[in-house]
Protein backbone atom coordinates (compact mmCIF):
# COMPACT_ATOMS: atom_id res chain seq x y z
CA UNK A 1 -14.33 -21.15 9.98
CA UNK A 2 -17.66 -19.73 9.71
CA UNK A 3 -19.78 -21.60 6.73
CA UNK A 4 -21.36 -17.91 6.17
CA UNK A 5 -18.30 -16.65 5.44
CA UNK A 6 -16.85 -19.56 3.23
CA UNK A 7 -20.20 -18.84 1.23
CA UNK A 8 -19.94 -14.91 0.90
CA UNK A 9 -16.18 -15.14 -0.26
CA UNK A 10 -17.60 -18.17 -3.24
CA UNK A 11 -20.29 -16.03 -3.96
CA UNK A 12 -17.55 -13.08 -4.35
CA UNK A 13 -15.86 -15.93 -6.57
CA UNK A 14 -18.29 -16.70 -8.86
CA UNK A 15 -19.63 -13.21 -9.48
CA UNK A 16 -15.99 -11.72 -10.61
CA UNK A 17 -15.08 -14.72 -12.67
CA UNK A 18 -18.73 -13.95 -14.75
CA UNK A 19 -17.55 -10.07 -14.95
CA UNK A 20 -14.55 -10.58 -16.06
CA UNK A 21 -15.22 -13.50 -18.87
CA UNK A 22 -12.84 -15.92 -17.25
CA UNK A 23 -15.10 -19.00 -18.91
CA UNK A 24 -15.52 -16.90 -21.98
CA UNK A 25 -13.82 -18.55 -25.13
CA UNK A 26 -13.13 -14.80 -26.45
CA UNK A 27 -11.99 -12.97 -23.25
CA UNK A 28 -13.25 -9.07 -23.93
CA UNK A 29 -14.31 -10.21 -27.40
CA UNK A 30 -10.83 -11.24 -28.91
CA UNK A 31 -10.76 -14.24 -30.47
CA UNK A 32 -8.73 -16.46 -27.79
CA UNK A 33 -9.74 -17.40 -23.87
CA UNK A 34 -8.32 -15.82 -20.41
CA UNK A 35 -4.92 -18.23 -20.35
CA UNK A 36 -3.98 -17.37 -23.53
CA UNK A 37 -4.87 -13.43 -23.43
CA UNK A 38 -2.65 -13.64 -19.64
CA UNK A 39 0.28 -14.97 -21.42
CA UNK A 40 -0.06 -12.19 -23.75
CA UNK A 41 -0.43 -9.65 -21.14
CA UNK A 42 2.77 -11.15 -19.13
CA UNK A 43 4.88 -10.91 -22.32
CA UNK A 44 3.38 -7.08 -22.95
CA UNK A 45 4.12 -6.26 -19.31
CA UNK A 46 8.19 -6.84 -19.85
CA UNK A 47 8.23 -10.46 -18.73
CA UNK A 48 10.65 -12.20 -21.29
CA UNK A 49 12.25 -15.63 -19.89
CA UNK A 50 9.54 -18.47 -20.69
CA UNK A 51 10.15 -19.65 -16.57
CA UNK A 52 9.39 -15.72 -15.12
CA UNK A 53 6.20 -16.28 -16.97
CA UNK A 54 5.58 -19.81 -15.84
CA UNK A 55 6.15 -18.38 -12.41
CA UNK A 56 4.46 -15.46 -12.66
CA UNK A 57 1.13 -16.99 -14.03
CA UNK A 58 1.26 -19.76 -11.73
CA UNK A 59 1.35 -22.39 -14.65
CA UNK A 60 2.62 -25.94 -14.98
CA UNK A 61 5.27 -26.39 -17.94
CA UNK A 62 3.17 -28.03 -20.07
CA UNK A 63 -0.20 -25.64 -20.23
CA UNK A 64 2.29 -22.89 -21.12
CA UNK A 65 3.97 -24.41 -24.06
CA UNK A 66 0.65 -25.14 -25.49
CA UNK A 67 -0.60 -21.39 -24.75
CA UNK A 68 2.70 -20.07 -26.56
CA UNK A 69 2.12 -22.16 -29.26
CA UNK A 70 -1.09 -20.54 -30.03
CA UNK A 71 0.25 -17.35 -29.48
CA UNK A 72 2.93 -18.00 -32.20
CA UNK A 73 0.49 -19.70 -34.28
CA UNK A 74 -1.44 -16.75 -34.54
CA UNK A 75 1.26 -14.65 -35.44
CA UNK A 76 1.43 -12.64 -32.21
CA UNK A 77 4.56 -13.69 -30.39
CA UNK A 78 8.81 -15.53 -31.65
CA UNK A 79 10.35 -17.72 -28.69
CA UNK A 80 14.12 -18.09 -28.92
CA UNK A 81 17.08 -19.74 -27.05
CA UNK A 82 18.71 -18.19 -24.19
CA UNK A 83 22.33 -17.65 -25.33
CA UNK A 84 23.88 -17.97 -23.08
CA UNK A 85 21.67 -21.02 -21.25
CA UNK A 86 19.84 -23.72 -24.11
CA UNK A 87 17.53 -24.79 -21.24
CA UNK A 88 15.83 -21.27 -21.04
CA UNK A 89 13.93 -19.43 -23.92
CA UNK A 90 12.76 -16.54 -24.52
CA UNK A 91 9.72 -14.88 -26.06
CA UNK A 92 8.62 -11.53 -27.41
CA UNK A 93 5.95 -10.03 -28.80
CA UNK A 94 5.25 -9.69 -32.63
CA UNK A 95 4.17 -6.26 -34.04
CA UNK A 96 0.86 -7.91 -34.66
CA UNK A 97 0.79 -9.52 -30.97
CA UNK A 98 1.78 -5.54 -29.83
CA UNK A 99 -1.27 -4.55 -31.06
CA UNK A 100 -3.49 -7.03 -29.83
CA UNK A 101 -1.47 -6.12 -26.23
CA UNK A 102 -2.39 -2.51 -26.81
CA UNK A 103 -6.36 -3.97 -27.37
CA UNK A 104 -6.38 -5.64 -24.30
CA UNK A 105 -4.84 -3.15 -22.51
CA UNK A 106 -7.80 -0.15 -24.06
CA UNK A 107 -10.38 -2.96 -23.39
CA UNK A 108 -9.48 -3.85 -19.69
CA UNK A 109 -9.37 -0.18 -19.26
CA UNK A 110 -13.02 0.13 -20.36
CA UNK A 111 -14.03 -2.90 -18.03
CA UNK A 112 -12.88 -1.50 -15.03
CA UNK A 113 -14.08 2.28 -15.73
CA UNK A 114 -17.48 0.84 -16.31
CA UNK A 115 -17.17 -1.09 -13.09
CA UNK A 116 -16.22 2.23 -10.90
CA UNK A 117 -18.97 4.22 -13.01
CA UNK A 118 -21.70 2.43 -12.13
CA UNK A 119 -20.66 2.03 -8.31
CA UNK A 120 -22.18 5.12 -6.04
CA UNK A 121 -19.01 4.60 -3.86
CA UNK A 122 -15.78 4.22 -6.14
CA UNK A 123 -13.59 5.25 -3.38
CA UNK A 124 -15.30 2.28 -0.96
CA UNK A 125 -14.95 -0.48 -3.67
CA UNK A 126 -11.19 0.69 -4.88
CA UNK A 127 -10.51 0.42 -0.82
CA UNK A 128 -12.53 -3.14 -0.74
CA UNK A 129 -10.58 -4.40 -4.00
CA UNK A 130 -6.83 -3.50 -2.56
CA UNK A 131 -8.15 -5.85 0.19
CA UNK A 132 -9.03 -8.55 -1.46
CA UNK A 133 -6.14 -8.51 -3.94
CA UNK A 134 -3.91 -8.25 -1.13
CA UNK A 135 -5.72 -11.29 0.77
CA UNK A 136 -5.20 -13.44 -2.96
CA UNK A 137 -1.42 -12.22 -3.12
CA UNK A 138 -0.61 -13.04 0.53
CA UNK A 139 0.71 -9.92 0.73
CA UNK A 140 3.43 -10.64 -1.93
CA UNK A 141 5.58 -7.78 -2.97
CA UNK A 142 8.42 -6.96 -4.98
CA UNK A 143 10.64 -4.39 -3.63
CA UNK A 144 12.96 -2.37 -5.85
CA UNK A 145 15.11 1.39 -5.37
CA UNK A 146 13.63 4.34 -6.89
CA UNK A 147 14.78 8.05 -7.28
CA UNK A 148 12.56 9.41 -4.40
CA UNK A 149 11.52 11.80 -6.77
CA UNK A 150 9.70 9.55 -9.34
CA UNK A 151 5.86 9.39 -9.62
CA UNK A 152 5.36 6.05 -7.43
CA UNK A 153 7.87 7.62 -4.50
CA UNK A 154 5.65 10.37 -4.47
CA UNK A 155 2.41 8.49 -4.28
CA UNK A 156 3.44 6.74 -1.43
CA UNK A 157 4.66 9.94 0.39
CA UNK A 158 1.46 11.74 -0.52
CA UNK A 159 -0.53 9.10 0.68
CA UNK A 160 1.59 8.69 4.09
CA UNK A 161 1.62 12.56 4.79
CA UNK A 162 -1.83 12.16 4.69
CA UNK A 163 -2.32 9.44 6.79
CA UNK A 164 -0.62 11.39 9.34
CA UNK A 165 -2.76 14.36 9.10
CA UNK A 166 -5.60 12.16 9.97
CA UNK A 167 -4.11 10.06 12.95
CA UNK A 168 -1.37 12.80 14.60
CA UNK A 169 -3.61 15.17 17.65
CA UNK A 170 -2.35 18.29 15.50
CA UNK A 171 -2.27 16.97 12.48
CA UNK A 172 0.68 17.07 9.52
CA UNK A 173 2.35 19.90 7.91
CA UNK A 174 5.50 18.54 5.74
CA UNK A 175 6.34 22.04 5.63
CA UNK A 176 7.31 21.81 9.07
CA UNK A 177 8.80 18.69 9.68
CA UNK A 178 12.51 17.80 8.82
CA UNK A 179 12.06 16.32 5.70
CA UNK A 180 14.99 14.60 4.33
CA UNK A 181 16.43 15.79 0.70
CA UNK A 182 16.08 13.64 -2.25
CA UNK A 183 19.98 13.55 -2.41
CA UNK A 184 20.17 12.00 1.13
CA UNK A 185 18.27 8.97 -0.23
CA UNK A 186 20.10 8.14 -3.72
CA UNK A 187 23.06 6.30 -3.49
CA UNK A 188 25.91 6.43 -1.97
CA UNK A 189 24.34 8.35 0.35
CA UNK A 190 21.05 6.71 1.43
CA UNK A 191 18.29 4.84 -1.08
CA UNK A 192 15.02 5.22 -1.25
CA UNK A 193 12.56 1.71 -2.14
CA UNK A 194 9.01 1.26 -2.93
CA UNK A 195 7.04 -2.11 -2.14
CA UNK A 196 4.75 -3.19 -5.64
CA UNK A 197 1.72 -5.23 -5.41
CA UNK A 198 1.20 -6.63 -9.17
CA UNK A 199 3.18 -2.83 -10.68
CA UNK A 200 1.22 -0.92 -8.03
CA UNK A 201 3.23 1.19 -5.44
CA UNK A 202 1.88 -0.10 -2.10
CA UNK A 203 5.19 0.74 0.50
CA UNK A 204 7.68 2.93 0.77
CA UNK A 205 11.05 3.84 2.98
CA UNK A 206 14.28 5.79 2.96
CA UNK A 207 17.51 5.46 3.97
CA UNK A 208 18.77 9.16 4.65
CA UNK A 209 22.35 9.10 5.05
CA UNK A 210 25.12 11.84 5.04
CA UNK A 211 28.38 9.70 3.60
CA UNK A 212 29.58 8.52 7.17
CA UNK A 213 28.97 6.09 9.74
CA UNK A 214 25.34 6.96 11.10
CA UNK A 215 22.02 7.39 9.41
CA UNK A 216 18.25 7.45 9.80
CA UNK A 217 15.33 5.34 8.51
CA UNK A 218 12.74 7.73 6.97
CA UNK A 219 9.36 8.12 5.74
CA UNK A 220 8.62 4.04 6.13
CA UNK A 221 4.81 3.70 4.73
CA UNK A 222 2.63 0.80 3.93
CA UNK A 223 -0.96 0.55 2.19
CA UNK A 224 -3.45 -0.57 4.90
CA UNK A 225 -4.26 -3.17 2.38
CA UNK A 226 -0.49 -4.80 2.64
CA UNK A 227 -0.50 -4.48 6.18
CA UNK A 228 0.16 -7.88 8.59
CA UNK A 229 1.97 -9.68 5.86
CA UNK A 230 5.54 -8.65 6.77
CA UNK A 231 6.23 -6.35 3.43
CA UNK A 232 7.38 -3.64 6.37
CA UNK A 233 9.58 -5.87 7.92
CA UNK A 234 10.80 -6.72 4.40
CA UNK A 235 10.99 -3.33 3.53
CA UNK A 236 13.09 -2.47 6.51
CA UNK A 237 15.64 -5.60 6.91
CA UNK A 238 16.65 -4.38 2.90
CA UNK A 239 17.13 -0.70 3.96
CA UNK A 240 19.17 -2.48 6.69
CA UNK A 241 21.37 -5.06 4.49
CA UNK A 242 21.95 -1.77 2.37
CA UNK A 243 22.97 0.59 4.87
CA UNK A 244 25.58 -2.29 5.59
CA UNK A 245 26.90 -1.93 2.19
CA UNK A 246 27.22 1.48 2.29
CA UNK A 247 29.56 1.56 5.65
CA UNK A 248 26.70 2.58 8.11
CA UNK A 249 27.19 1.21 11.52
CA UNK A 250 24.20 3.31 13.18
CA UNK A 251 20.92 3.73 12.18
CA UNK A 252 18.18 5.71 13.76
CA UNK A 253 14.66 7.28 13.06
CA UNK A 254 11.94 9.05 14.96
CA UNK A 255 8.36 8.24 15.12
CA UNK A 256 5.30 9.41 16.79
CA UNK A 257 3.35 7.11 19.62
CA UNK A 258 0.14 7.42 18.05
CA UNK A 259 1.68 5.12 15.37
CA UNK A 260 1.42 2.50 17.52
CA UNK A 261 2.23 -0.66 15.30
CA UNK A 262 5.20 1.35 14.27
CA UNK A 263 6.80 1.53 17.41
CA UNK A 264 6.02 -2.23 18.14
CA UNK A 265 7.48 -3.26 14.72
CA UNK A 266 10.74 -1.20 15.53
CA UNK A 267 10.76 -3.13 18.84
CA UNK A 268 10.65 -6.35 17.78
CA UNK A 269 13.06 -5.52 15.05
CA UNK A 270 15.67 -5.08 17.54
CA UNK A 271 15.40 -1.11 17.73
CA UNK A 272 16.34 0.37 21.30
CA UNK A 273 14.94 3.36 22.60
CA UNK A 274 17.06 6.40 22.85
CA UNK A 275 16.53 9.88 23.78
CA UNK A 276 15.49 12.48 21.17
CA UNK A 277 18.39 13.82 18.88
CA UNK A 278 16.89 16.32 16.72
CA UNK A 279 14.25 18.98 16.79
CA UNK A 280 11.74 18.14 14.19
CA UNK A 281 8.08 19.08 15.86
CA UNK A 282 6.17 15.78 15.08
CA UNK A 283 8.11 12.87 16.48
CA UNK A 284 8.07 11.98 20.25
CA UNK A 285 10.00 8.50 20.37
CA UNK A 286 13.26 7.96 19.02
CA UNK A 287 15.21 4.91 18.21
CA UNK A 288 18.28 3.44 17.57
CA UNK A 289 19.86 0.00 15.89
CA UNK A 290 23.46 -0.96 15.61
CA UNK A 291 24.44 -3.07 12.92
């Protein structure tokens, strides 16, 4: 590897651990450092079984006792037995640690709006920090069904019909193409899922049945800053395993040849070719996979 590079991604390092206080015994001015305000945050965020958090945070056993003991110490946050299972606890947040959640969350907030203000090219940076989160993450994702009429469904569609206006010759019109109904893609019909990165939508794709044996894979999308670590090949082998559940022996979808890693990814996900079978204006390659 290229010493240059090793440096530039330290210097990137150093410079967002000084922005964001991680050294600072008051992270964002609040009494307790970074570990302890994460833990916090985790908790606030829905996470409730003392080993999810462990997990979560990346933390050995033993640092996050002694964090949670602070916590309750001040006041902000109860453990209690699993029970139903001794050897797992868990923890919740206090009315007093709720509001010191809700001050982290306003002040974090402020950071990163002050950060974007001060940038001439917000749009450049937000597309440089997906990046490098995604490059930290390794791409990891949690995948989960949605109505495919819920906010983060929506985002991802919005954001893949207009990818598609920018890379199809004659561009996209969703007003034209066949777009499946919401219905098709709620069970027991179809589903719908959405790939997070960290609570952010980043992936999407649909399973648009009709009740019977066949049925198509729709609308598959991924951020540019998730691609090449195998979230669409995630994203597809659970539509899959689900359409299997459902009674679906057949599944096919269309795509277009200028989305070229698309076609390769249905290849080598054991897709065959087939000849077109329907009439929507956009698609020119069709395929087909029997499970």
């Amino acid at each position: 590897m290229d010493m240059q590079a090793i440096a530039r991604l330290r210097r990137f390092n150093r410079i967002v651990t000084a922005e964001l206080g991680a050294l600072d015994s008051s992270f964002l001015g609040r009494g307790r450092p970074l570990g302890a305000a994460r833990v916090l945050n985790a908790i606030g965020q829905g996470l409730t079984d003392i080993s999810e958090i462990r997990d979560y945070l990346k933390l050995d056993s033993g640092l996050t006792s002694r964090l949670l003991r602070g916590l309750e110490k001040e006041g902000l946050a109860t453990t209690t037995p699993n029970p139903t299972d001794a050897r797992r606890r868990h923890v919740r947040l206090t009315p007093a640690g709720q509001k010191e959640y809700d001050a982290y969350e306003q002040l974090s907030n402020q950071q990163a709006h002050s950060v974007l203000a001060r940038h001439p090219a917000p749009a450049e940076l937000l597309a440089a920090v997906d990046l490098v989160a995604t490059a930290y993450a390794q791409g990891q994702c949690a995948i989960e069904e949605r109505d495919p009429r819920c906010d983060d469904a929506r985002s991802c569609l919005a954001a893949y019909y207009a990818e598609l206006s920018q890379r199809l010759a004659r561009g996209f019109d969703v007003s034209l193409s066949r777009d499946p109904e919401a219905e098709d893609m709620i069970r027991p019909r179809g589903v719908f899922l959405v790939a997070y990165s960290e609570g952010l939508p980043v992936g999407c794709v649909g399973l648009k049945g009709s009740g019977g044996k066949v049925a198509e894979i729709k609308r598959l999308w991924i951020a540019p800053s998730c691609r090449g670590f195998g979230v669409a090949r995630r994203m597809m082998a659970q539509a899959e395993q689900i359409a299997r559940a459902l009674g679906v022996d057949t599944l096919r979808l269309d795509t277009n040849s200028a989305l070229r890693e698309a076609s390769h990814l249905y290849q080598r996900c054991g897709w065959v070719e087939i000849d077109r079978f329907n009439d929507d204006p956009y698609p020119d390659l069709f395929f087909e996979k029997q499970l």
